[in-house]
Protein backbone atom coordinates (compact mmCIF):
# COMPACT_ATOMS: atom_id res chain seq x y z
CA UNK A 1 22.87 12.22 7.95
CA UNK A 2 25.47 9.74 6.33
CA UNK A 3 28.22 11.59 4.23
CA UNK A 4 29.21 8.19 2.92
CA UNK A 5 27.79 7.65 -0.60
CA UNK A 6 28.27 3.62 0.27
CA UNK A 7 26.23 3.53 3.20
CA UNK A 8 23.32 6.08 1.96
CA UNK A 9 23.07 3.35 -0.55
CA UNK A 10 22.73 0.40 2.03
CA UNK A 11 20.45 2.78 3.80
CA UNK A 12 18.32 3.25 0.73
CA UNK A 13 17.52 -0.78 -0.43
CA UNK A 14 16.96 -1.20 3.43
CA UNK A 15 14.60 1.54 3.47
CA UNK A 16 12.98 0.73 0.07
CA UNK A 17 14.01 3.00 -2.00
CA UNK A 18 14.68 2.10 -5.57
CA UNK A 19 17.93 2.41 -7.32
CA UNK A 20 16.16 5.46 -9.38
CA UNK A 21 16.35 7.45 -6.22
CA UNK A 22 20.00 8.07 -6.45
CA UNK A 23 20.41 11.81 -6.53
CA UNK A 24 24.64 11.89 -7.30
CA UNK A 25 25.42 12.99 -10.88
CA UNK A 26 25.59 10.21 -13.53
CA UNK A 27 29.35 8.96 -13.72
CA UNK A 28 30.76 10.53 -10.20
CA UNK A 29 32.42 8.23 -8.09
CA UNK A 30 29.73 9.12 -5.51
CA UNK A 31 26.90 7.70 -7.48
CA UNK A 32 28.80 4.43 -8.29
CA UNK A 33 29.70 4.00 -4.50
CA UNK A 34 26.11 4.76 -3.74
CA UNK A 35 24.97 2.01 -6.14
CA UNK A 36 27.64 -0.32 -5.02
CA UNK A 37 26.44 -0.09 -1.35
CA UNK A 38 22.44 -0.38 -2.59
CA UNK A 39 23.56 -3.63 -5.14
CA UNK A 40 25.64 -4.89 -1.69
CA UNK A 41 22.88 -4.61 0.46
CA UNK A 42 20.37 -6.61 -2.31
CA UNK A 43 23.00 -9.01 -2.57
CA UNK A 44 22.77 -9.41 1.45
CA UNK A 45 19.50 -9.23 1.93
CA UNK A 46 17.43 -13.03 2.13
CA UNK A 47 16.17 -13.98 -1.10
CA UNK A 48 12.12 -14.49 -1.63
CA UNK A 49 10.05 -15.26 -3.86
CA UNK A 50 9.09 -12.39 -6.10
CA UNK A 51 11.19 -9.13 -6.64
CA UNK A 52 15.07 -8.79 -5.79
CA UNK A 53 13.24 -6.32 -3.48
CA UNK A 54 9.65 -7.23 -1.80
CA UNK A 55 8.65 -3.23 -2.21
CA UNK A 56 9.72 -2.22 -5.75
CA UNK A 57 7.03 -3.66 -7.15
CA UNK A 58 4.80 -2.42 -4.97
CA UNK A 59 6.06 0.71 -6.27
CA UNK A 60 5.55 0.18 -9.70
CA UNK A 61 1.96 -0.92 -9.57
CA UNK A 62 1.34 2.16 -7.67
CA UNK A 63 3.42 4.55 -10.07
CA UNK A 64 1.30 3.02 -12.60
CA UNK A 65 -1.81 3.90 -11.49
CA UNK A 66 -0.96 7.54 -10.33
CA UNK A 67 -3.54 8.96 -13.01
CA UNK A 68 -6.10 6.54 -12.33
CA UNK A 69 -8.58 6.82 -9.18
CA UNK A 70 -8.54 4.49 -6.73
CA UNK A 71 -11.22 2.14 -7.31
CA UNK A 72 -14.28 2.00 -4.34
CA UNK A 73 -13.78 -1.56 -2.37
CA UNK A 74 -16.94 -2.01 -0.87
């Protein structure tokens, strides 16, 4: 695993985790290195249309609808 808070951040946008899953303690240096790296990789990554980041939507629509049931497609 990476030990550097910077590069768990990178690692995190690239893997599509939000911002929200940072884990370090509000106000440590290691959470604001871990958001620096996650804002530098956003900042590197191509831009699209839609989100800063094609999956966090994704994400939200589905957080939204955790207490709903899936609806039958037939």
């Amino acid at each position: 695993m990476t030990t550097d808070a910077r590069q768990q951040g990178r690692l995190a946008f690239v893997n599509n985790h939000p911002m929200s899953s940072c884990r370090y303690p509000v106000g440590s240096d290691l959470r604001a290195n871990w958001m620096a790296g996650w804002q530098a990789a956003q900042n590197a990554a191509p831009k699209g249309g839609g989100a800063s980041h094609p999956g966090l939507m994704a994400d939200a629509r589905r957080a939204a609808g955790v207490d709903r049931p899936a609806a039958h497609e037939s």
